[in-house]
PDB file of N, CA and C in Angstrom:
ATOM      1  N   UNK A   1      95.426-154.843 -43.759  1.00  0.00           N
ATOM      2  CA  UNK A   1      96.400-153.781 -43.644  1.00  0.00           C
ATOM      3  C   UNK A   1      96.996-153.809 -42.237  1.00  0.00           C
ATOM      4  N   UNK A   2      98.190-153.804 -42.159  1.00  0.00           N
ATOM      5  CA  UNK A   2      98.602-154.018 -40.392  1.00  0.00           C
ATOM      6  C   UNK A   2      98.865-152.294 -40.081  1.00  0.00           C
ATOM      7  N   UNK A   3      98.556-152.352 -38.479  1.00  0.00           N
ATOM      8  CA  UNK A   3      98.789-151.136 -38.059  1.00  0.00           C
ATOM      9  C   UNK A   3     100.016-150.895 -37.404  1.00  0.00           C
ATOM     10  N   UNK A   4     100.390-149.277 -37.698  1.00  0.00           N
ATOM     11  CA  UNK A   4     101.688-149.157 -37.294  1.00  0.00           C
ATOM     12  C   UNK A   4     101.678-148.381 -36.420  1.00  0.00           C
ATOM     13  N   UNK A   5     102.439-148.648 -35.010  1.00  0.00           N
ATOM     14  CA  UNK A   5     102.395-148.261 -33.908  1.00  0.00           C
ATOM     15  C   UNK A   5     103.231-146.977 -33.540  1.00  0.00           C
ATOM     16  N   UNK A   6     102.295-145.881 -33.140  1.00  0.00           N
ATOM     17  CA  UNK A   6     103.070-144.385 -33.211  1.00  0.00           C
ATOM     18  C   UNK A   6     104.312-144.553 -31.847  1.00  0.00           C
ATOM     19  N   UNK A   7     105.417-144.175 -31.929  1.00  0.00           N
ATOM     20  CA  UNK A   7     106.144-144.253 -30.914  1.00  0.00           C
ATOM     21  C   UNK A   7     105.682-143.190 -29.725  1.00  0.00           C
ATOM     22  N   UNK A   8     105.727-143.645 -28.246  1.00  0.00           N
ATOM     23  CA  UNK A   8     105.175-142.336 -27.607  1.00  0.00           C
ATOM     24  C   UNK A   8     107.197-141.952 -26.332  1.00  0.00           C
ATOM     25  N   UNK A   9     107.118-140.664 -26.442  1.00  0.00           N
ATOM     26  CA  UNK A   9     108.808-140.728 -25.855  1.00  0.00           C
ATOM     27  C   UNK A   9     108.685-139.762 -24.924  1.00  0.00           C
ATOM     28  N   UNK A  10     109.386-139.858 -23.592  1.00  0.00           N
ATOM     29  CA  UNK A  10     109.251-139.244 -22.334  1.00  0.00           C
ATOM     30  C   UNK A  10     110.916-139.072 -22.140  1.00  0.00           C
ATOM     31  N   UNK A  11     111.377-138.112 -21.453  1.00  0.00           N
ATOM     32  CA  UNK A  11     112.489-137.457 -21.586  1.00  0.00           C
ATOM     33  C   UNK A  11     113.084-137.291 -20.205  1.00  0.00           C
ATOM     34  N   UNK A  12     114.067-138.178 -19.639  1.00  0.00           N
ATOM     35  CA  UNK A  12     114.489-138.553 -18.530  1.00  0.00           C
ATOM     36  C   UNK A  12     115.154-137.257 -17.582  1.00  0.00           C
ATOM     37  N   UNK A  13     115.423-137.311 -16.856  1.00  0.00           N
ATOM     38  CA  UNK A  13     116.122-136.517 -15.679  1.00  0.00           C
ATOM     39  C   UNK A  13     116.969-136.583 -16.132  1.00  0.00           C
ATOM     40  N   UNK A  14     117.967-136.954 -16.525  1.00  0.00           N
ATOM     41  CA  UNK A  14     119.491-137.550 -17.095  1.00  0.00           C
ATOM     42  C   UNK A  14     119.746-136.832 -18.737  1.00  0.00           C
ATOM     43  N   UNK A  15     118.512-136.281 -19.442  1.00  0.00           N
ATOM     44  CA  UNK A  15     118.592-135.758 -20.946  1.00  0.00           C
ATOM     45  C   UNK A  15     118.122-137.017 -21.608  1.00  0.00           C
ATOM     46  N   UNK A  16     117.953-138.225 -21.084  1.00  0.00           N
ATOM     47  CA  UNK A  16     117.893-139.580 -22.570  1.00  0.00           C
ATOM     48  C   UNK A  16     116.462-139.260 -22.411  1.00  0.00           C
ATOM     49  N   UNK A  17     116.084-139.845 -23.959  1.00  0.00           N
ATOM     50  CA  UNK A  17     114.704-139.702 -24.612  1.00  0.00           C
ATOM     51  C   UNK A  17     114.441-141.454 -24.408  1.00  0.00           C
ATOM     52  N   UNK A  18     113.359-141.208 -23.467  1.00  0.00           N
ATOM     53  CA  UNK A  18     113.320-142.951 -23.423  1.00  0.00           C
ATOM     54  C   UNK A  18     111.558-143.221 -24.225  1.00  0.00           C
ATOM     55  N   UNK A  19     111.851-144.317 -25.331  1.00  0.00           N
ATOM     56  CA  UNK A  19     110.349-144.793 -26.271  1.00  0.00           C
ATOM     57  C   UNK A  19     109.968-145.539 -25.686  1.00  0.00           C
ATOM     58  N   UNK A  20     108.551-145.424 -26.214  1.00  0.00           N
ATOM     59  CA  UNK A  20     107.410-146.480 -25.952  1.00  0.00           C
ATOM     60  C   UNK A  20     106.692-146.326 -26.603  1.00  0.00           C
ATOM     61  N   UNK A  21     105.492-147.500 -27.232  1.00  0.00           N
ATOM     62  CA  UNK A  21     104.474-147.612 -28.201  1.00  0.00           C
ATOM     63  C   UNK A  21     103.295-147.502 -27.444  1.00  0.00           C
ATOM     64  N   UNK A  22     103.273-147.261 -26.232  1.00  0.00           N
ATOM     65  CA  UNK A  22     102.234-146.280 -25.574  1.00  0.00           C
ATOM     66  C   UNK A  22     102.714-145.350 -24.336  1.00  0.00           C
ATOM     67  N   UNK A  23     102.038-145.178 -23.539  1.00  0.00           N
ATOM     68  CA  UNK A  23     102.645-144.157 -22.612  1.00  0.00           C
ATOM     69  C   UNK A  23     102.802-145.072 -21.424  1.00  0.00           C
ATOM     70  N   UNK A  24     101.974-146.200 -21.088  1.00  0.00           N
ATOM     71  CA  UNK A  24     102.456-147.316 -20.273  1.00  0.00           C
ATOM     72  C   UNK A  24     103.698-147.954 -20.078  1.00  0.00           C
ATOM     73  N   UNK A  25     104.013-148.590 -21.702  1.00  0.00           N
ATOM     74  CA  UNK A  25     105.103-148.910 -22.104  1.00  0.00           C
ATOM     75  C   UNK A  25     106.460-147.874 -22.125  1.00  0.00           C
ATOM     76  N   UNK A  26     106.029-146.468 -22.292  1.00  0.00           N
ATOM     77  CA  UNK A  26     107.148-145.759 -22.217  1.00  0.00           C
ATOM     78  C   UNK A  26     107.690-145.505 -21.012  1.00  0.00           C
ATOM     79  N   UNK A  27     106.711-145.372 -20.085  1.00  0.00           N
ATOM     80  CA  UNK A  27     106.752-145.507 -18.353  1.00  0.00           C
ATOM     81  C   UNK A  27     107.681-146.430 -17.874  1.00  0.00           C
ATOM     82  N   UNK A  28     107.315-147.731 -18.115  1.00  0.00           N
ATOM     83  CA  UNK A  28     108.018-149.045 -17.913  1.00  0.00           C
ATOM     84  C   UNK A  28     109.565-148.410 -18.426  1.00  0.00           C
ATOM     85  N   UNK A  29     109.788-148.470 -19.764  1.00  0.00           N
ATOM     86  CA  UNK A  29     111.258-148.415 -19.908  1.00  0.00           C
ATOM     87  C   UNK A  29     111.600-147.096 -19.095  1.00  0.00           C
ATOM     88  N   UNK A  30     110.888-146.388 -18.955  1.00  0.00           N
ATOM     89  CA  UNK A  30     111.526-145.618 -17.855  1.00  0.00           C
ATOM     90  C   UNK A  30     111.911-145.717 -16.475  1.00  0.00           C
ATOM     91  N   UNK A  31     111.103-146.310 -16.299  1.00  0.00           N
ATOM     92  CA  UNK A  31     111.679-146.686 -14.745  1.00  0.00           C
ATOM     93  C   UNK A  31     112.986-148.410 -15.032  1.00  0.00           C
ATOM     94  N   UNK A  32     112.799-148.771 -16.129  1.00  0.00           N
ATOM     95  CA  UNK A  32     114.068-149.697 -16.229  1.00  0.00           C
ATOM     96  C   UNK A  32     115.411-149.027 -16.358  1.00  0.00           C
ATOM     97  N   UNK A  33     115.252-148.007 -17.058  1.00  0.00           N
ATOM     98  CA  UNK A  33     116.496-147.097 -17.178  1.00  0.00           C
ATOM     99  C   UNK A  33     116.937-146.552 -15.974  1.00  0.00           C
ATOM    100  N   UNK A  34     115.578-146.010 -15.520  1.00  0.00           N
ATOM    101  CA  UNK A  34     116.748-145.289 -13.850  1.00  0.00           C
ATOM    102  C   UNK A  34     117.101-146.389 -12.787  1.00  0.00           C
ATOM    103  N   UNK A  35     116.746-147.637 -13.269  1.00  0.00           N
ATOM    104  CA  UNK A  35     117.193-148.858 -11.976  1.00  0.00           C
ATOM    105  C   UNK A  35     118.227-149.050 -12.678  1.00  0.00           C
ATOM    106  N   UNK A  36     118.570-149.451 -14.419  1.00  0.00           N
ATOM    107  CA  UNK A  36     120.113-149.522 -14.699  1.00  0.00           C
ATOM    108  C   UNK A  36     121.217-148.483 -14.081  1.00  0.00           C
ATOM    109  N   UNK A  37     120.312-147.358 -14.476  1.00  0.00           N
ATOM    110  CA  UNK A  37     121.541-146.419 -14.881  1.00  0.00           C
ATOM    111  C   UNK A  37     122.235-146.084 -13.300  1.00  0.00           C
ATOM    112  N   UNK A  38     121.127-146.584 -12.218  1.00  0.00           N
ATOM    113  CA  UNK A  38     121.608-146.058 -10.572  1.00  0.00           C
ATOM    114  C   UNK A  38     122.475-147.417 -10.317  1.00  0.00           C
ATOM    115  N   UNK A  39     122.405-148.082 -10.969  1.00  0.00           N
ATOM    116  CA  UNK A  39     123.127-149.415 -10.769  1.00  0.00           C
ATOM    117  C   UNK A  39     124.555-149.121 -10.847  1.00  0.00           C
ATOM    118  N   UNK A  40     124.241-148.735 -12.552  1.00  0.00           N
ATOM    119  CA  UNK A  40     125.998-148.404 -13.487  1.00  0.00           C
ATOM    120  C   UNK A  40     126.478-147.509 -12.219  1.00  0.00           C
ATOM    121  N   UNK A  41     125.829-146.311 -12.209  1.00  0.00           N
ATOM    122  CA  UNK A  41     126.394-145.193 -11.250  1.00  0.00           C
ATOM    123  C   UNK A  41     127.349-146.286 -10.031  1.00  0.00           C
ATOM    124  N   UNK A  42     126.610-146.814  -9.106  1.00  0.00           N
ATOM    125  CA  UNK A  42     127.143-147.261  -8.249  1.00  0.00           C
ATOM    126  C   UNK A  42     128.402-148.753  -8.222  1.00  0.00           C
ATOM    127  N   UNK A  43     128.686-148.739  -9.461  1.00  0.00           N
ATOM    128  CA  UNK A  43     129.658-150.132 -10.155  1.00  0.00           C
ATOM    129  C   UNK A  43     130.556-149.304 -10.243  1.00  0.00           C
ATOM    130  N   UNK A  44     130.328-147.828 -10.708  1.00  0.00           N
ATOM    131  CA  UNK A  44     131.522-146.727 -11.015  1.00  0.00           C
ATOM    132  C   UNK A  44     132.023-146.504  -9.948  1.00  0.00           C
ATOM    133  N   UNK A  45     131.231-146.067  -8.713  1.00  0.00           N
ATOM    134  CA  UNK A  45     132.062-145.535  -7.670  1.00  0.00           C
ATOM    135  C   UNK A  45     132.640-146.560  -6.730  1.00  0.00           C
ATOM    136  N   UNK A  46     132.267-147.742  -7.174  1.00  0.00           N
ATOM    137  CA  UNK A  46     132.954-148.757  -6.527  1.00  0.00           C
ATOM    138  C   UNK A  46     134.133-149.238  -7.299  1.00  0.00           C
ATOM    139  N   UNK A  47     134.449-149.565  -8.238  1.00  0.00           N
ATOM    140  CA  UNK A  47     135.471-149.152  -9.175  1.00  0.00           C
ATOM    141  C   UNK A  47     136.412-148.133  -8.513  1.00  0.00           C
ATOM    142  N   UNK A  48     136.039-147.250  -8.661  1.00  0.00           N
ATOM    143  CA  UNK A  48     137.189-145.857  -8.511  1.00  0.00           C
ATOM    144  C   UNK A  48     137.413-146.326  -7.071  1.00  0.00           C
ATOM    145  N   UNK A  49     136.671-146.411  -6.374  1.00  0.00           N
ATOM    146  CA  UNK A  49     136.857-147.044  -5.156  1.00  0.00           C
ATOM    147  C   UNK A  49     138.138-147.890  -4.940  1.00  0.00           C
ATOM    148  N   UNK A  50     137.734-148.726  -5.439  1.00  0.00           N
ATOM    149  CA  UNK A  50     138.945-150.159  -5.113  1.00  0.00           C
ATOM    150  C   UNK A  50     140.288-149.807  -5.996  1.00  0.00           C
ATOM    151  N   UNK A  51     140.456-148.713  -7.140  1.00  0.00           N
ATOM    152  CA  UNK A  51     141.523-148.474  -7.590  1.00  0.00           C
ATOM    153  C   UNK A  51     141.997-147.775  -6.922  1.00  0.00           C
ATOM    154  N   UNK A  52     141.522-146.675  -6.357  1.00  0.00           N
ATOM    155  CA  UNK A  52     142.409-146.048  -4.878  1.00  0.00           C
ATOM    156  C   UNK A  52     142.893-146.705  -4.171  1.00  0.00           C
ATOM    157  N   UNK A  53     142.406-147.640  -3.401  1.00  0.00           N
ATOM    158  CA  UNK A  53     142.813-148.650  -2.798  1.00  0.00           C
ATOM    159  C   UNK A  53     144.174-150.034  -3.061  1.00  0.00           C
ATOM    160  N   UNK A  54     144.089-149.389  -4.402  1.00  0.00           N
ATOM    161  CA  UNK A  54     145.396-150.668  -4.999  1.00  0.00           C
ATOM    162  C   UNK A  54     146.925-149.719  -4.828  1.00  0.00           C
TER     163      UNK A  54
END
């Protein structure tokens, strides 16, 4: 019989519900999300940036 892995979900600063199939794993994608998402943030304001500039 294979076992099926309960999802475990932690709920970001930002409102996103970030999963994991343990609380380790949910950790991890959490901290991958806030290194994307501070990334995106800062692609945006560099963007708006350089269109002022044109």
């Amino acid at each position: 019989m294979v076992k099926k892995k309960q999802p475990y979900d932690i709920e970001c600063e930002c409102g996103m519900k970030i999963r994991g199939f343990s609380e380790h794993h949910a950790k991890q994608n959490l901290k991958i999300h806030k290194q994307t998402s501070q990334k995106h943030k800062e692609l945006l304001e560099l963007k708006k940036k350089w269109l002022k500039e044109k």
